[in-house]
N, C-alpha and C. Protein backbone atom coordinates (compact mmCIF):
# COMPACT_ATOMS: atom_id res chain seq x y z
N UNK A 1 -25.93 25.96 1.02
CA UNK A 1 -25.02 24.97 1.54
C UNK A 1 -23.66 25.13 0.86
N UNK A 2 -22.62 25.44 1.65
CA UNK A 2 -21.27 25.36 1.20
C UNK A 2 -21.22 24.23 0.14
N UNK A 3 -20.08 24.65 -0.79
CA UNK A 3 -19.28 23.17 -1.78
C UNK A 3 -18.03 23.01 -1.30
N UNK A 4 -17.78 23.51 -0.63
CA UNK A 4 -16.94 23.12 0.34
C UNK A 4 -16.42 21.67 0.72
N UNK A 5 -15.03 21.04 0.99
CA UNK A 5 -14.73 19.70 1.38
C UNK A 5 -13.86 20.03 2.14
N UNK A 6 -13.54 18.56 3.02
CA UNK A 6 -12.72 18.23 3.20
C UNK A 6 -11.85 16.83 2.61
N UNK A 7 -10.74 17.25 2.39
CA UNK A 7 -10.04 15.74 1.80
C UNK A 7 -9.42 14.83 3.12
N UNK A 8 -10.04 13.40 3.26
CA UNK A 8 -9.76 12.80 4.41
C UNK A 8 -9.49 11.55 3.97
N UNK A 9 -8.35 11.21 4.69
CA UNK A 9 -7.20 10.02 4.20
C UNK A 9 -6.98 9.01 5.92
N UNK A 10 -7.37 7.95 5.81
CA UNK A 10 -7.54 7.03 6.81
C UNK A 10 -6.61 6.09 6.56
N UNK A 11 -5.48 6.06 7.31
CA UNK A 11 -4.32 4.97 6.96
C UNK A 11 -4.21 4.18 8.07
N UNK A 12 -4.02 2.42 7.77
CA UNK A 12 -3.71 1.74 8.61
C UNK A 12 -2.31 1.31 8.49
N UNK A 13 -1.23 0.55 9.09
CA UNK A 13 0.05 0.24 9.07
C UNK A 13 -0.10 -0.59 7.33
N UNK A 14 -1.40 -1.41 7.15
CA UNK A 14 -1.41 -2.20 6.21
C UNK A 14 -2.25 -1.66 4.94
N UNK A 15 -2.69 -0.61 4.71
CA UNK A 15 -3.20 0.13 3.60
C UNK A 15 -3.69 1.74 3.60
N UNK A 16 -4.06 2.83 2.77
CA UNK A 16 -5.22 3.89 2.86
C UNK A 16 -6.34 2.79 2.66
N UNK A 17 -7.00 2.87 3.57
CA UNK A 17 -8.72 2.65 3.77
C UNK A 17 -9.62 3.13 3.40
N UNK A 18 -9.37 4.49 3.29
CA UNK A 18 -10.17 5.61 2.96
C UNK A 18 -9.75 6.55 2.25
N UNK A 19 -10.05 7.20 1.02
CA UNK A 19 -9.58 8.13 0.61
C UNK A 19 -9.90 9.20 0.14
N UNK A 20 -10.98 10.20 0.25
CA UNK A 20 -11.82 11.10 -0.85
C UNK A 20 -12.02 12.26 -0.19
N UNK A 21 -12.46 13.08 -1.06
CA UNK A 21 -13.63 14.73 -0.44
C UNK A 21 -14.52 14.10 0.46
N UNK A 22 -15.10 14.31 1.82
CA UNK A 22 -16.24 13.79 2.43
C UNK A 22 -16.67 15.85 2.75
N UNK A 23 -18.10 16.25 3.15
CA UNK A 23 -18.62 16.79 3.58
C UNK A 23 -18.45 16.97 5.13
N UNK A 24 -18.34 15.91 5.86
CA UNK A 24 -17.94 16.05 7.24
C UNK A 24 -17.68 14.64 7.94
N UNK A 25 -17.16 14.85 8.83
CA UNK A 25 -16.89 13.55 9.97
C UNK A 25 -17.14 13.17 10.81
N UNK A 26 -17.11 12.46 12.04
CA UNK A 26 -17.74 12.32 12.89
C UNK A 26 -17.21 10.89 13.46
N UNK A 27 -15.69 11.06 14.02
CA UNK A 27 -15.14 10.32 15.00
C UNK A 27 -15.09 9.92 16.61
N UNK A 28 -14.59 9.11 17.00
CA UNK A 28 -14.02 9.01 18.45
C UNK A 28 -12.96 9.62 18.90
N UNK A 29 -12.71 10.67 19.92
CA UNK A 29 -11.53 10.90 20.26
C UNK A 29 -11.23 10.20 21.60
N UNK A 30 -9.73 10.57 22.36
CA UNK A 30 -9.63 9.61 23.87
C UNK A 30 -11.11 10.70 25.25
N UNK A 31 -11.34 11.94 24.56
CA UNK A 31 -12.31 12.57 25.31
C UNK A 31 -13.52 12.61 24.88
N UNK A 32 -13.83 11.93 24.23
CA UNK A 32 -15.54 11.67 23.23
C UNK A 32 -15.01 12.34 21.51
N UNK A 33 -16.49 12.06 21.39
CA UNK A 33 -16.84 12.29 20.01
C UNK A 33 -16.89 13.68 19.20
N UNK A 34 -16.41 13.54 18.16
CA UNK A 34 -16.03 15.21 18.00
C UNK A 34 -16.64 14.80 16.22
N UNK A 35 -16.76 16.30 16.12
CA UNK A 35 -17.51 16.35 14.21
C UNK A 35 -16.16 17.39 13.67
N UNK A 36 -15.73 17.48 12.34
CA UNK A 36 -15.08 18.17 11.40
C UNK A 36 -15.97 18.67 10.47
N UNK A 37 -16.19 20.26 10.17
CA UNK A 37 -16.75 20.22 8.72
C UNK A 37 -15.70 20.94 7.96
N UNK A 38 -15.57 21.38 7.04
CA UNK A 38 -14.73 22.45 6.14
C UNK A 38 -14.46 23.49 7.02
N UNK A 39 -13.84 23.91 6.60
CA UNK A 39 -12.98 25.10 7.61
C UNK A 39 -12.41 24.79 9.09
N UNK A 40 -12.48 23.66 9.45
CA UNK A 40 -12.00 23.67 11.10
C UNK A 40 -10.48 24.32 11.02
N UNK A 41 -10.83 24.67 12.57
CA UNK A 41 -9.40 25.17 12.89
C UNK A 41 -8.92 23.75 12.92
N UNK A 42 -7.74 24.26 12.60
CA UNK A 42 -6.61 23.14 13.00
C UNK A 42 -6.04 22.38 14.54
N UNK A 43 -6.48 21.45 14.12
CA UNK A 43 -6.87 20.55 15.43
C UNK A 43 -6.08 19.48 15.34
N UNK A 44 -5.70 18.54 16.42
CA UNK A 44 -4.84 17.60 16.32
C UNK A 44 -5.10 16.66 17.31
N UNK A 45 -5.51 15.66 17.62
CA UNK A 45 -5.64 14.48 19.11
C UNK A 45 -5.68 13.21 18.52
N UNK A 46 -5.55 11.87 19.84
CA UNK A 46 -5.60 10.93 19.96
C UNK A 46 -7.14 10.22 19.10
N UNK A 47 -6.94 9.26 18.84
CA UNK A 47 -8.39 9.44 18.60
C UNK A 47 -8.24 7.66 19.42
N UNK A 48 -9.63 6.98 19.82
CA UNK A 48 -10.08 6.13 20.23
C UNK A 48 -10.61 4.77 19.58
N UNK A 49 -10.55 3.58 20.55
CA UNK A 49 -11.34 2.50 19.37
C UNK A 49 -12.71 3.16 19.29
N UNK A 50 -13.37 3.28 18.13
CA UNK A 50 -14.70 3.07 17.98
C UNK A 50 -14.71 3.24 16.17
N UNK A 51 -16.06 3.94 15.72
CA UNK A 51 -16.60 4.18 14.76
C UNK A 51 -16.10 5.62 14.07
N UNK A 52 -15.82 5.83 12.76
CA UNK A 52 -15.70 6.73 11.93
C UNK A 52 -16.89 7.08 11.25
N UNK A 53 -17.76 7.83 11.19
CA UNK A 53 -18.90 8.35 10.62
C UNK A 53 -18.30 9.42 9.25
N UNK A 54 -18.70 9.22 8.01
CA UNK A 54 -18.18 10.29 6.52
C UNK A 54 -19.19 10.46 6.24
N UNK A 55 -19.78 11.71 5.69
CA UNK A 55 -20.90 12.23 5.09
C UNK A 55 -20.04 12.27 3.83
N UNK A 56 -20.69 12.00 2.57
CA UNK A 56 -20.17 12.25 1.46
C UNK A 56 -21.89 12.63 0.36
N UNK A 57 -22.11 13.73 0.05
CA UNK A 57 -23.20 14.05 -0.73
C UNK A 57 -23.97 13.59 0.05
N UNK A 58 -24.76 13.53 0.92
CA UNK A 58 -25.77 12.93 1.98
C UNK A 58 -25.48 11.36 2.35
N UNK A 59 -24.78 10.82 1.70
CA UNK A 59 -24.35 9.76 1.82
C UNK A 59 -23.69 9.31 3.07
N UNK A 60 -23.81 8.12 3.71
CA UNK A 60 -22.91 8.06 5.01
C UNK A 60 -22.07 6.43 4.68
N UNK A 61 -21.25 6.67 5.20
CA UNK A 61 -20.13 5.32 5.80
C UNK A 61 -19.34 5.17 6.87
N UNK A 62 -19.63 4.36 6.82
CA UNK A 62 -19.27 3.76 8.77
C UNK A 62 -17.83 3.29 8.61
N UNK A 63 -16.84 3.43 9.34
CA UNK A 63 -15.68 2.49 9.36
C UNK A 63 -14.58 2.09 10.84
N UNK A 64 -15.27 1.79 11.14
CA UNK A 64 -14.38 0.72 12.32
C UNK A 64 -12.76 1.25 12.27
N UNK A 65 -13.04 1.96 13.37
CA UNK A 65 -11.21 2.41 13.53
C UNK A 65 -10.64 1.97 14.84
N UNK A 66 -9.27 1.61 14.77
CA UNK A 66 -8.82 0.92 16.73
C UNK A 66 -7.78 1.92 17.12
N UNK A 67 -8.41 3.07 16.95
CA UNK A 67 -7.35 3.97 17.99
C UNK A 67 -6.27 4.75 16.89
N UNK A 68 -5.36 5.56 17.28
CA UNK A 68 -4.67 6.47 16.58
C UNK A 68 -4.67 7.92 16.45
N UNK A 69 -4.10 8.96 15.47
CA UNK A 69 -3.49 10.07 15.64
C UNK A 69 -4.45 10.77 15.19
N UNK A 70 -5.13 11.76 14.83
CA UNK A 70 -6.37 12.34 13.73
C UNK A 70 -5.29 13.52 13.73
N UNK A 71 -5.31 14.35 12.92
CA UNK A 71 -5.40 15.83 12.65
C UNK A 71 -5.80 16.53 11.43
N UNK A 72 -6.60 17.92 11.20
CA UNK A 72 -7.05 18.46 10.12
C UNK A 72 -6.35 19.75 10.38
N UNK A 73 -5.68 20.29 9.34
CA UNK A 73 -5.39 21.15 8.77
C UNK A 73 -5.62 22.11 7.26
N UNK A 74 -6.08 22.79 7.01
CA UNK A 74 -6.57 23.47 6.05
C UNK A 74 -7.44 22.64 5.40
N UNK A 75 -8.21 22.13 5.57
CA UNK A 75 -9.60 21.11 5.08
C UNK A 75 -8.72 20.06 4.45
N UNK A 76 -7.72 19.22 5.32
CA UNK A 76 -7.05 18.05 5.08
C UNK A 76 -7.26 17.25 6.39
N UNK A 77 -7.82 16.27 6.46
CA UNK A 77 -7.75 15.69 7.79
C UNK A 77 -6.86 13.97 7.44
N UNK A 78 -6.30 13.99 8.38
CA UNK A 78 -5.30 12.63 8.25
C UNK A 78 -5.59 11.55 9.68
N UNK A 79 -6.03 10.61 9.09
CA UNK A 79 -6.21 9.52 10.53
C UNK A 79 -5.08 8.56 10.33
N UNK A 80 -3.59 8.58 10.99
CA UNK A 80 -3.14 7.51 11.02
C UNK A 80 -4.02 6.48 12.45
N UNK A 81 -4.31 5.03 12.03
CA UNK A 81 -4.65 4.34 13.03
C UNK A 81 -4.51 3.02 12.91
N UNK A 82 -4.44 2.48 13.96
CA UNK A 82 -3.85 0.98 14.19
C UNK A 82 -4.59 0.10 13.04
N UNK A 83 -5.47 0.19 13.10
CA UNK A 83 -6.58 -0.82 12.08
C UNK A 83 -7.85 -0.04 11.51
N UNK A 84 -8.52 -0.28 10.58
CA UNK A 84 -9.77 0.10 10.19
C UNK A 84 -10.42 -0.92 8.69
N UNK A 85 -11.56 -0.80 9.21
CA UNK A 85 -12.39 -1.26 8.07
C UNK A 85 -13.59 -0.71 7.94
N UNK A 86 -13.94 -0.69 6.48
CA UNK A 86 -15.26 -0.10 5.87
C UNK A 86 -16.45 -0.72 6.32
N UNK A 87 -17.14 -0.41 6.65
CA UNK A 87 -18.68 -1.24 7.26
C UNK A 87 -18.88 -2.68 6.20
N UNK A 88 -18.62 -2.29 5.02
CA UNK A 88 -18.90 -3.47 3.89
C UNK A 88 -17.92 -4.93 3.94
N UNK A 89 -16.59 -4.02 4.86
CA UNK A 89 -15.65 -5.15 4.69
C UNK A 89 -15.58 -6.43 5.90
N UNK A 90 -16.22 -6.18 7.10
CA UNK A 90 -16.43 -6.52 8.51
C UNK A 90 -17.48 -7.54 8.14
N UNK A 91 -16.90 -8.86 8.24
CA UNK A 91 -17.00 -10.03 9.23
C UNK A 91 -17.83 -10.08 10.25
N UNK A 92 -19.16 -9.90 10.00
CA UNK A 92 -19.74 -10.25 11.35
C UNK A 92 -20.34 -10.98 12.35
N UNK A 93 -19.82 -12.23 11.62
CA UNK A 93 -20.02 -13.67 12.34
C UNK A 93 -18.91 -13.72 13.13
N UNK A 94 -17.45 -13.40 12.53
CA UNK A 94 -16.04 -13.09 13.18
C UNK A 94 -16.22 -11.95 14.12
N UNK A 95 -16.78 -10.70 14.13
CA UNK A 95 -16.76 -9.99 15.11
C UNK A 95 -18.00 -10.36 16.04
N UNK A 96 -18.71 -10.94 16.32
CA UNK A 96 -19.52 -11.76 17.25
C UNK A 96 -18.69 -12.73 18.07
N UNK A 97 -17.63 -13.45 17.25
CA UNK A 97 -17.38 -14.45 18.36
C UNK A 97 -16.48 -13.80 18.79
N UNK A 98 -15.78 -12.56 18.57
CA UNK A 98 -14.53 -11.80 19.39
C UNK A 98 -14.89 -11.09 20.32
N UNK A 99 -15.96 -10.83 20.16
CA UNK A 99 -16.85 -10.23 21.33
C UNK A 99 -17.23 -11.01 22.41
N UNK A 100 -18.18 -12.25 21.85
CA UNK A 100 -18.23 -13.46 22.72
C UNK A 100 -16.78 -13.72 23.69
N UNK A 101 -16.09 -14.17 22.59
CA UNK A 101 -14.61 -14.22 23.56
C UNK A 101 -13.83 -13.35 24.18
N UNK A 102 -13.81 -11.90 24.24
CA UNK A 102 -13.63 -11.21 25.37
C UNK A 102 -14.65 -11.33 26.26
N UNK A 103 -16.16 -11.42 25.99
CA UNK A 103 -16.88 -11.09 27.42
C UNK A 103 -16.53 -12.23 28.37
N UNK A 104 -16.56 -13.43 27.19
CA UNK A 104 -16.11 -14.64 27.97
C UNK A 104 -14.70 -14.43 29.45
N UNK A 105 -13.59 -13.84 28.79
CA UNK A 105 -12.81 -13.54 29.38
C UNK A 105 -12.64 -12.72 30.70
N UNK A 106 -13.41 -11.36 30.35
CA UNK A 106 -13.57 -10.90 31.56
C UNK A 106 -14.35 -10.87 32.56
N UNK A 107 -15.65 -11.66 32.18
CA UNK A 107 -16.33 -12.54 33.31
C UNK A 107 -16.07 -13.57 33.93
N UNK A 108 -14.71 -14.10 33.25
CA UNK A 108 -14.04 -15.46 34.25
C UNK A 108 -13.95 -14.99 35.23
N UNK A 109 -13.11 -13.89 35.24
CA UNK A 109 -12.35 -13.15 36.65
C UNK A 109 -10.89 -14.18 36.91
N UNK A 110 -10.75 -14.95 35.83
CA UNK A 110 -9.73 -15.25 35.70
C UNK A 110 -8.11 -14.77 36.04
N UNK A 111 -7.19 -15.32 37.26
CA UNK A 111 -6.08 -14.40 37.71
C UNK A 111 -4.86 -14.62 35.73
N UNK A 112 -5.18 -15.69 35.14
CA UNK A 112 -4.25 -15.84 34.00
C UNK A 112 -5.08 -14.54 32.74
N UNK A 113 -6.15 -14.23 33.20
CA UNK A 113 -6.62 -13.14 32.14
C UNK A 113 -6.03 -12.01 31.87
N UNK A 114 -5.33 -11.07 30.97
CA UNK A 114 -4.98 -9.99 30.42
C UNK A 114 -6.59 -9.13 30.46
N UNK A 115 -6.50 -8.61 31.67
CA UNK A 115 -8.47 -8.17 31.66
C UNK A 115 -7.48 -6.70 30.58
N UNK A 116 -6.67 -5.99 30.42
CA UNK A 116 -6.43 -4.77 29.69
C UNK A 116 -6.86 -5.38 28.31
N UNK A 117 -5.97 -6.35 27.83
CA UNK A 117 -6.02 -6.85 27.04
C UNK A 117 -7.63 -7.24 26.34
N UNK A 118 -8.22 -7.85 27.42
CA UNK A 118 -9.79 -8.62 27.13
C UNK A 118 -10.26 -7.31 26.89
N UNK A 119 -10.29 -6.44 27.30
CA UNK A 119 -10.72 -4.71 27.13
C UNK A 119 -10.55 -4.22 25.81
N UNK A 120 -9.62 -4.26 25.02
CA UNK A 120 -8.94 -3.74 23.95
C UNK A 120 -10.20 -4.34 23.27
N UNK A 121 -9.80 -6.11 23.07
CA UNK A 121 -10.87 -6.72 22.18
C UNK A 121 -12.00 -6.61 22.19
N UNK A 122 -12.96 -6.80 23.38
CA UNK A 122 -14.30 -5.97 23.47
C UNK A 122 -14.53 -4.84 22.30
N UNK A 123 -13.46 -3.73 22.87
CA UNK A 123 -13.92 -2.67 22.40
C UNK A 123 -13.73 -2.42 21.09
N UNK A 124 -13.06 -3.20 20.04
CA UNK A 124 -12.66 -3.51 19.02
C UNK A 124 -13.51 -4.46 18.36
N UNK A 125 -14.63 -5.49 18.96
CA UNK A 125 -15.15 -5.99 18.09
C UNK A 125 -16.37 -5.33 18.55
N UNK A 126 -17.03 -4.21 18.99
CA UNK A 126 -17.87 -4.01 19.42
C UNK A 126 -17.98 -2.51 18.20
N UNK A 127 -17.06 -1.96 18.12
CA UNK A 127 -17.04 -1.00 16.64
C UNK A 127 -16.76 -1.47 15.54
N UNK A 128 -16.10 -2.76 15.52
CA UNK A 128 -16.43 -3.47 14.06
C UNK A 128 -17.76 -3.90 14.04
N UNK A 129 -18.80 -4.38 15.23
CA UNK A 129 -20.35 -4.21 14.83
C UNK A 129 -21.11 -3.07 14.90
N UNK A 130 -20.75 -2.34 15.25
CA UNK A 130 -21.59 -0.61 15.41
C UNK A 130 -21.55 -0.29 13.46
N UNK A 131 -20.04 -0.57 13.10
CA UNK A 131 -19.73 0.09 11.99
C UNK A 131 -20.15 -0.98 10.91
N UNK A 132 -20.78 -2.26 10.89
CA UNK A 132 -20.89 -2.87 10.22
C UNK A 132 -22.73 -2.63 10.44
N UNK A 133 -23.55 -2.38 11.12
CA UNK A 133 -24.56 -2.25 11.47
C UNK A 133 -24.90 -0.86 10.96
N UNK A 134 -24.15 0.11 10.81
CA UNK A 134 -24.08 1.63 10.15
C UNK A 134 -24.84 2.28 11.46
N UNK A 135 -23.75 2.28 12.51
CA UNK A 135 -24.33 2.81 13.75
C UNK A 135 -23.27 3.74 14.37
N UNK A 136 -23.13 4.75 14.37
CA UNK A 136 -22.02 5.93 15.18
C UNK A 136 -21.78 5.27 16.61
């Protein structure tokens, strides 16, 4: 087994979230789910709301990401993204009722509803429970 890393740095507008050597990754992009190990070519895309998966020594952590830039270059990968949290840090009485309250929303069929909007949140409290549950 390679000793090999990658160094991967997860920034939100409001902190690094993440910061260390992980073994590999295992994000959302806007076209599905993609893995990083050491050596990737250099790659660059959108990435999506969902879940951040880190292998670190067999170890895993989940972290709730809402969308943003990814790219790895020479076993450096950089996630700028709108928001993220560590599985440990997620609220999940709070991400239940945000969920509740989008489904609420877009089952009104409500003409005053932001259904894009009710969409965003769904899908945002629905990877703050995937990632708080330690679920890809």
């Amino acid at each position: 087994m390679s000793s090999k890393k990658i160094k991967l740095k997860i920034i939100s507008p409001e902190r690094v979230v993440f910061e260390d050597e992980v073994d590999e990754l295992i994000t959302e992009g806007t076209c599905g789910k993609f893995g990083i190990l050491p050596d990737h070519v250099p790659f660059m895309t959108p990435v999506a709301i969902g879940v951040t998966k880190v292998v670190q020594d067999g170890k895993e952590e989940f972290i709730a990401t809402q969308g943003g830039t990814f790219q790895v270059i020479e076993n450096e990968a950089i996630m700028l993204t709108n928001g993220a949290e560590l599985s440990g840090e997620i609220d999940v009485q709070r991400a239940e009722a945000a969920k509740e309250r989008a489904e609420n929303r877009l089952i009104s069929k409500s003409e005053e509803v932001d259904v894009a909007r009710a969409n965003i949140a769904f899908a945002k409290a629905i990877a703050r429970l995937k990632a708080a549950n330690k679920q890809p």
